[in-house]
PDB file of N, CA and C in Angstrom:
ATOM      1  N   UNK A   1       0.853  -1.180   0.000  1.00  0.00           N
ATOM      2  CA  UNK A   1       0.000   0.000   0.000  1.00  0.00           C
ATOM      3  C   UNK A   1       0.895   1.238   0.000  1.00  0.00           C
ATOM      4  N   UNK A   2       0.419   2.021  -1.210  1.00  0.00           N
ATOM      5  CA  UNK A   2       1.191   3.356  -1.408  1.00  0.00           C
ATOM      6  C   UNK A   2       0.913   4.679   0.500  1.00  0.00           C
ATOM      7  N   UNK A   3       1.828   5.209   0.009  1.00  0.00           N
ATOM      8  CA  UNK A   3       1.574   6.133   1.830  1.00  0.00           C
ATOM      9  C   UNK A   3       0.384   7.323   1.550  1.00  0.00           C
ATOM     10  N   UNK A   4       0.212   7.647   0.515  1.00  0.00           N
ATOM     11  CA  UNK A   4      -0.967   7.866   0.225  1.00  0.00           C
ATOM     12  C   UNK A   4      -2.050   7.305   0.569  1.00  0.00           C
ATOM     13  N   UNK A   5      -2.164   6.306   0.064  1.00  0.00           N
ATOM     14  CA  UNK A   5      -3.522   4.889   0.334  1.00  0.00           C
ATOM     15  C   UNK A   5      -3.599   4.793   1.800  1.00  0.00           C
ATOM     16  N   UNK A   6      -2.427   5.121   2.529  1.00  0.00           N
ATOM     17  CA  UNK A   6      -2.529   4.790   3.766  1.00  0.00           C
ATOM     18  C   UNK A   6      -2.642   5.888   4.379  1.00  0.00           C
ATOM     19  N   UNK A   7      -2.370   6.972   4.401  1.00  0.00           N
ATOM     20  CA  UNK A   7      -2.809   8.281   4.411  1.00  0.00           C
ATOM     21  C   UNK A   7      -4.600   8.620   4.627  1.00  0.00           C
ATOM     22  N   UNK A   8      -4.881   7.955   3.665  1.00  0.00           N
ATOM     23  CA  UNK A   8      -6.297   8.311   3.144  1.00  0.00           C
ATOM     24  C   UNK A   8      -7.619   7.372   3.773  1.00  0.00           C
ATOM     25  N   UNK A   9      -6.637   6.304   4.115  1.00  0.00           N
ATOM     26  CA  UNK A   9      -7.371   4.887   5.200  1.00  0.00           C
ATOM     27  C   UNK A   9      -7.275   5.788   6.429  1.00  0.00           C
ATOM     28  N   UNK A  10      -5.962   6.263   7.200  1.00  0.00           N
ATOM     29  CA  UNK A  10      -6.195   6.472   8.197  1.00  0.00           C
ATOM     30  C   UNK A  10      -6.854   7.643   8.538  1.00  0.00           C
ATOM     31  N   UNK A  11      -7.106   8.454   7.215  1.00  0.00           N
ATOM     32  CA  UNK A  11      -7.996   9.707   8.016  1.00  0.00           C
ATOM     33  C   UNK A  11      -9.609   9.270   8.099  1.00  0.00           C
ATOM     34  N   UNK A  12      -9.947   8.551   6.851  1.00  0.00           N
ATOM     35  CA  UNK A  12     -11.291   7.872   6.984  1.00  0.00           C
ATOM     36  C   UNK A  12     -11.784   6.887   8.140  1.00  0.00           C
ATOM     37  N   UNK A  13     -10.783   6.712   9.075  1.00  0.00           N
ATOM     38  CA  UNK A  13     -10.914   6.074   9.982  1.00  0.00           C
ATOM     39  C   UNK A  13     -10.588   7.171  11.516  1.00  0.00           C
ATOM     40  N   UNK A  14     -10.550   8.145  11.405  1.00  0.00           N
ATOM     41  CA  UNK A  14     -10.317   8.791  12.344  1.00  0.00           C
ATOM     42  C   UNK A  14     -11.222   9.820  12.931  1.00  0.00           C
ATOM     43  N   UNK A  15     -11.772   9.838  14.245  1.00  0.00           N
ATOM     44  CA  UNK A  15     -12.918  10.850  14.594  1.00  0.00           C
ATOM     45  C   UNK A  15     -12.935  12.485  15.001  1.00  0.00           C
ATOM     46  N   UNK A  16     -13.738  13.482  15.272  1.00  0.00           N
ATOM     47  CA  UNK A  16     -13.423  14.926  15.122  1.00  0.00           C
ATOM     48  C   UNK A  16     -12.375  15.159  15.917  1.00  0.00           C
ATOM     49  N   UNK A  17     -12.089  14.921  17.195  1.00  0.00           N
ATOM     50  CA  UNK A  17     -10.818  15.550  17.871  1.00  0.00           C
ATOM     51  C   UNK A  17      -9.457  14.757  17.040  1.00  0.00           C
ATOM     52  N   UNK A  18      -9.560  13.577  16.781  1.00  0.00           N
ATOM     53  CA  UNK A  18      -8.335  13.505  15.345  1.00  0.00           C
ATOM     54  C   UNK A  18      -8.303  14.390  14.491  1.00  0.00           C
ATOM     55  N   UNK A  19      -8.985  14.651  13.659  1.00  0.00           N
ATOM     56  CA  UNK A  19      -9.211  15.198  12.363  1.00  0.00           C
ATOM     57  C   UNK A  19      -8.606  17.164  12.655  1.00  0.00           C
ATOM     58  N   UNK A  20      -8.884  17.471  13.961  1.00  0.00           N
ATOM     59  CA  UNK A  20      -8.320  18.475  14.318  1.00  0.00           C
ATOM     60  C   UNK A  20      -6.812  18.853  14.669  1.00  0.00           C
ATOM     61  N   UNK A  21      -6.647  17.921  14.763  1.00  0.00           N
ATOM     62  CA  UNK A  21      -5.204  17.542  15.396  1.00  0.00           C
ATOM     63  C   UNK A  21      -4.423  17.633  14.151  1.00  0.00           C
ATOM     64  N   UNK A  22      -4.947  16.860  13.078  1.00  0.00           N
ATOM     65  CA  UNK A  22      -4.372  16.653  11.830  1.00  0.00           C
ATOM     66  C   UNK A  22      -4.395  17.612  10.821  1.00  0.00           C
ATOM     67  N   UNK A  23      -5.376  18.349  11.063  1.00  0.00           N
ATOM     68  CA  UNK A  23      -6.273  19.697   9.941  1.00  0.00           C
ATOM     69  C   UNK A  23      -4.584  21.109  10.869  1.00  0.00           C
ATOM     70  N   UNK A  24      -4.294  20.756  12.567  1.00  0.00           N
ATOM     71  CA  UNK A  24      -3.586  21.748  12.740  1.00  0.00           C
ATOM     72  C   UNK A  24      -2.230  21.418  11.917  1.00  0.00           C
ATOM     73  N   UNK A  25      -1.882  20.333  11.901  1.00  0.00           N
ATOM     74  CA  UNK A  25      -0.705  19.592  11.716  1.00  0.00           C
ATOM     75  C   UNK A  25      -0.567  20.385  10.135  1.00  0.00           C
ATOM     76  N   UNK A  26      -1.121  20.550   9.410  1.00  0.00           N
ATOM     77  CA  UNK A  26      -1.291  20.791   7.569  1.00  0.00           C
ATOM     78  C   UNK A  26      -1.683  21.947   7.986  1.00  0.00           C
ATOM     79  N   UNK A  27      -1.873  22.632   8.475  1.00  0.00           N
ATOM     80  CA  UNK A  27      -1.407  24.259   8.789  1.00  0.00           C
ATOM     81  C   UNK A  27      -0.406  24.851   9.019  1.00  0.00           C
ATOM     82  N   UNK A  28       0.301  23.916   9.708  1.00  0.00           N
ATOM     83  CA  UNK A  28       1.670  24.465  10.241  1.00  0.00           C
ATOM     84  C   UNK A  28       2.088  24.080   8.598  1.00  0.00           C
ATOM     85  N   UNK A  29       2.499  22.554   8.063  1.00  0.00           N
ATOM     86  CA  UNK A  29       2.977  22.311   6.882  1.00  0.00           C
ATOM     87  C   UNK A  29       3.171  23.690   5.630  1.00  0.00           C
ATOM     88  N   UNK A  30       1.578  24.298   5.526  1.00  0.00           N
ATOM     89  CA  UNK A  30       1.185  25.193   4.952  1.00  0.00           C
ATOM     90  C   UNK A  30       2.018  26.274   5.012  1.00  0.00           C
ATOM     91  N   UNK A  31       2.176  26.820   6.788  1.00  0.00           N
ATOM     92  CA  UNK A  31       2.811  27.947   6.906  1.00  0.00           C
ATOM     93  C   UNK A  31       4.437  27.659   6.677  1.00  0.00           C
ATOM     94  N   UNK A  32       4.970  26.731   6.463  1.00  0.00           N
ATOM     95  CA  UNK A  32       6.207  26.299   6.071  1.00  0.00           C
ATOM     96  C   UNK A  32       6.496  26.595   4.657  1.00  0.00           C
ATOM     97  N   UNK A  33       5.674  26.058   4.019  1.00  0.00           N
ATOM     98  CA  UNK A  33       6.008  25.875   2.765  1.00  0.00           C
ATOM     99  C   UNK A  33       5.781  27.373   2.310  1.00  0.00           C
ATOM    100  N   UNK A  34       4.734  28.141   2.619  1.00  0.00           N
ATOM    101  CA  UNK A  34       4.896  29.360   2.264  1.00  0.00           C
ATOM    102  C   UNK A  34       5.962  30.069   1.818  1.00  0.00           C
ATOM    103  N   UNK A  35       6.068  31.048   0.394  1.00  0.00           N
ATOM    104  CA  UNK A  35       7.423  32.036   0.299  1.00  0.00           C
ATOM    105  C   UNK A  35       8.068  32.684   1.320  1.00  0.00           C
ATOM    106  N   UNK A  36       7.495  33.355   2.173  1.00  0.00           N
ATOM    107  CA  UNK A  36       8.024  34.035   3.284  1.00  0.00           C
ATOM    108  C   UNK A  36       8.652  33.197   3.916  1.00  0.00           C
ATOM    109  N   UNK A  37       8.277  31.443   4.415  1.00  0.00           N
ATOM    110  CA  UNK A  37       8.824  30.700   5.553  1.00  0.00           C
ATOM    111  C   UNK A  37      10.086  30.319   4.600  1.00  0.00           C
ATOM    112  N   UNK A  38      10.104  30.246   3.240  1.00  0.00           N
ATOM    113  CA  UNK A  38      10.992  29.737   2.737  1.00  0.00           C
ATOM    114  C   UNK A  38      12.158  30.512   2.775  1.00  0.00           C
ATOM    115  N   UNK A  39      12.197  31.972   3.146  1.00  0.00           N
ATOM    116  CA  UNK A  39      13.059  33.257   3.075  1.00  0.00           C
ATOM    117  C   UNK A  39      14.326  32.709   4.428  1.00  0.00           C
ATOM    118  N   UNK A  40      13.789  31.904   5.631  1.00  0.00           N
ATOM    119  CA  UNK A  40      14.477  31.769   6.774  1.00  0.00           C
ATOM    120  C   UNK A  40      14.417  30.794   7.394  1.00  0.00           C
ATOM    121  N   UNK A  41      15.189  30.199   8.000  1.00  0.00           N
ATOM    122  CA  UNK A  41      14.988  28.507   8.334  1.00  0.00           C
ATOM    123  C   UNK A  41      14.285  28.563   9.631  1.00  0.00           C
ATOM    124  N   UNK A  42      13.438  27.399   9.876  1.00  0.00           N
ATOM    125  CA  UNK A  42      12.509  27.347  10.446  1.00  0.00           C
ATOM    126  C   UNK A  42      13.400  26.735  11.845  1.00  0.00           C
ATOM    127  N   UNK A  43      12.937  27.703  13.217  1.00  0.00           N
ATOM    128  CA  UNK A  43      13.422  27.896  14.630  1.00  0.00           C
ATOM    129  C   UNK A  43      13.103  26.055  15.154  1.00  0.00           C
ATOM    130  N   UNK A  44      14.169  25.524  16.241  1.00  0.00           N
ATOM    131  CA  UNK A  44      13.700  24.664  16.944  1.00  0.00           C
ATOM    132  C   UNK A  44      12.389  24.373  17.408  1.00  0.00           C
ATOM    133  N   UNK A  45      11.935  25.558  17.922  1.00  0.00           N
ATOM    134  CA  UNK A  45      10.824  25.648  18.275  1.00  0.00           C
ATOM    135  C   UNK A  45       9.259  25.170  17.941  1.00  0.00           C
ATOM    136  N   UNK A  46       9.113  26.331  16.535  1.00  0.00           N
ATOM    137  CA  UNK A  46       8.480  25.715  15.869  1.00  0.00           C
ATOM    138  C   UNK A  46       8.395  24.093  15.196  1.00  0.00           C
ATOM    139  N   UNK A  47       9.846  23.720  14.997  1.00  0.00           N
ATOM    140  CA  UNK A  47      10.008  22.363  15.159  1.00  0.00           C
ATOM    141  C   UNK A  47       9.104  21.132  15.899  1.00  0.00           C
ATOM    142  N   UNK A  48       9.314  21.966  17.012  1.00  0.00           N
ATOM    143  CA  UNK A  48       9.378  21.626  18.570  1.00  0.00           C
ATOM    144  C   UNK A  48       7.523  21.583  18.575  1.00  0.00           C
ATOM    145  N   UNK A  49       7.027  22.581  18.198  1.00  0.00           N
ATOM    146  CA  UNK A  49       5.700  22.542  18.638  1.00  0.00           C
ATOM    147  C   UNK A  49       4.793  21.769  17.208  1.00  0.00           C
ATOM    148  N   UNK A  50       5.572  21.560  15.944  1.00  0.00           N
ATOM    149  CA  UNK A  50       4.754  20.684  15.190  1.00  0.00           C
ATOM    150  C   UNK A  50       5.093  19.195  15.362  1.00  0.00           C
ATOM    151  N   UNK A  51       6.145  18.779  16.135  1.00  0.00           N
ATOM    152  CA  UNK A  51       6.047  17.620  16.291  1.00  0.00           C
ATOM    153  C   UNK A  51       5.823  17.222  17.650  1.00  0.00           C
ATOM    154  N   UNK A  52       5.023  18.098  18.732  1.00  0.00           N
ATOM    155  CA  UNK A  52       4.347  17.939  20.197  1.00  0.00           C
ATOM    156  C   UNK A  52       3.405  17.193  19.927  1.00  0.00           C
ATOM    157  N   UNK A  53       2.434  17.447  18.989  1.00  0.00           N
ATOM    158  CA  UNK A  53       0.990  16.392  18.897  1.00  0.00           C
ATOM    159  C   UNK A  53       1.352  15.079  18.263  1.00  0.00           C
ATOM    160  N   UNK A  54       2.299  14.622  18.200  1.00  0.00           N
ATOM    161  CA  UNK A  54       2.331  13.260  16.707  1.00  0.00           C
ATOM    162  C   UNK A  54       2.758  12.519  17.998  1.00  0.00           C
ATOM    163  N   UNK A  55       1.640  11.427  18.271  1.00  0.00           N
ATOM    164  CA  UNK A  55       1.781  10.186  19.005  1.00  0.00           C
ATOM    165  C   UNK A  55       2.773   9.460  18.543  1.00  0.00           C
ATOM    166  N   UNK A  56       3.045   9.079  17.247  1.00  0.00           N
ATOM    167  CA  UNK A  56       3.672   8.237  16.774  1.00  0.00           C
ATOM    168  C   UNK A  56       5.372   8.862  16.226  1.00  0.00           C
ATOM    169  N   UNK A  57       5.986   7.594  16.207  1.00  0.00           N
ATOM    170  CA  UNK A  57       7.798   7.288  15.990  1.00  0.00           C
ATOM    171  C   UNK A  57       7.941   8.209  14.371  1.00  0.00           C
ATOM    172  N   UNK A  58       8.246   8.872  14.326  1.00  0.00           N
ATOM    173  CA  UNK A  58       8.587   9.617  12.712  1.00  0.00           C
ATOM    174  C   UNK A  58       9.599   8.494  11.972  1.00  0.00           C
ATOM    175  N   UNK A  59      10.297   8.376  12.558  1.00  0.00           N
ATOM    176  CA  UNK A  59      11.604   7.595  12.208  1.00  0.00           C
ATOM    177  C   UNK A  59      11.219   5.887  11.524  1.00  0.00           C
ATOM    178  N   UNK A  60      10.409   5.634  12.664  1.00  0.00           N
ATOM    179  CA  UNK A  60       9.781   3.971  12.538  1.00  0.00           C
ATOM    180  C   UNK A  60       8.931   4.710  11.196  1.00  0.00           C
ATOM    181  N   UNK A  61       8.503   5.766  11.151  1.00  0.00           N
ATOM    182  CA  UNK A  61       7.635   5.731   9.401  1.00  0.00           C
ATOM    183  C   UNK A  61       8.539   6.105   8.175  1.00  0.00           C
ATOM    184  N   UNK A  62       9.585   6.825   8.846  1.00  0.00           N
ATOM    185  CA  UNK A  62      10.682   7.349   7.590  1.00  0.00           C
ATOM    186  C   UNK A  62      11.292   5.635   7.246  1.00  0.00           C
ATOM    187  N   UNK A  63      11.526   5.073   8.049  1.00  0.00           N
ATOM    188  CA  UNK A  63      12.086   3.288   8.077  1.00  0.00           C
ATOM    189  C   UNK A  63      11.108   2.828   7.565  1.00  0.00           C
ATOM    190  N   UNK A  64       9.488   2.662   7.177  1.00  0.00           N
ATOM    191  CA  UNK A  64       8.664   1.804   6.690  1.00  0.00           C
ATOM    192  C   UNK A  64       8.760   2.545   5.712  1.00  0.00           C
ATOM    193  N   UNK A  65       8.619   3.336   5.406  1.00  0.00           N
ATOM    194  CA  UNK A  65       8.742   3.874   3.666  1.00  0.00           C
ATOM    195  C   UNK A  65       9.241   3.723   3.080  1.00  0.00           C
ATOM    196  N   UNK A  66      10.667   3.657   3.668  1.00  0.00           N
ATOM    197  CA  UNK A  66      12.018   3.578   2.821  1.00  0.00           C
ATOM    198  C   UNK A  66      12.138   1.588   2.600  1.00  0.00           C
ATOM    199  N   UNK A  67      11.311   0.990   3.248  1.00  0.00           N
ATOM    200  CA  UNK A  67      11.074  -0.211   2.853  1.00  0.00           C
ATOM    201  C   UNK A  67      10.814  -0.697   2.287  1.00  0.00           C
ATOM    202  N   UNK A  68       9.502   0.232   1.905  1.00  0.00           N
ATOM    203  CA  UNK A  68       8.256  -0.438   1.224  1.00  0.00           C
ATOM    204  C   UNK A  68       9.125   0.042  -0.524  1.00  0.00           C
ATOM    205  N   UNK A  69       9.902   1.011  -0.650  1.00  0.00           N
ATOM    206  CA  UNK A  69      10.479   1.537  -1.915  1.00  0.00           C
ATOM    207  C   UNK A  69      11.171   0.518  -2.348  1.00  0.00           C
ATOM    208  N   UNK A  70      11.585  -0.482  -1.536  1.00  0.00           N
ATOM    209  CA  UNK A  70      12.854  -1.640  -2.084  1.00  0.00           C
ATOM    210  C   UNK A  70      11.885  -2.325  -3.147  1.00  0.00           C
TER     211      UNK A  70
END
């Protein structure tokens, strides 16, 4: 399953206080990617406060991805 597909399973499976959590998560993304954010590198901090809500291992998903590519 592409991370998309799985992407798209797990939001269809997820209820309103998820979906908020996740809707903030792609805000911050948003304000990143923006021209202006792109002008200056983005502070620990902010770092710091988009990856406070993520229950889950980043790493254990950067490692299943890079798996699933073999």
């Amino acid at each position: 399953m592409k991370v998309k597909e799985k992407i798209i399973d797990s939001i269809s499976k997820m209820d309103e206080k998820e979906l908020n959590v996740l809707y903030g998560q792609i805000r911050i993304l948003e304000l990143i990617k923006s021209p202006k954010s792109l002008q200056k590198a983005v502070s620990i901090e902010r770092i710091r406060e988009m990856t406070s809500t993520s229950k889950s291992s980043w790493a254990d998903a950067v490692m299943e991805d890079r798996e699933e590519r073999l």
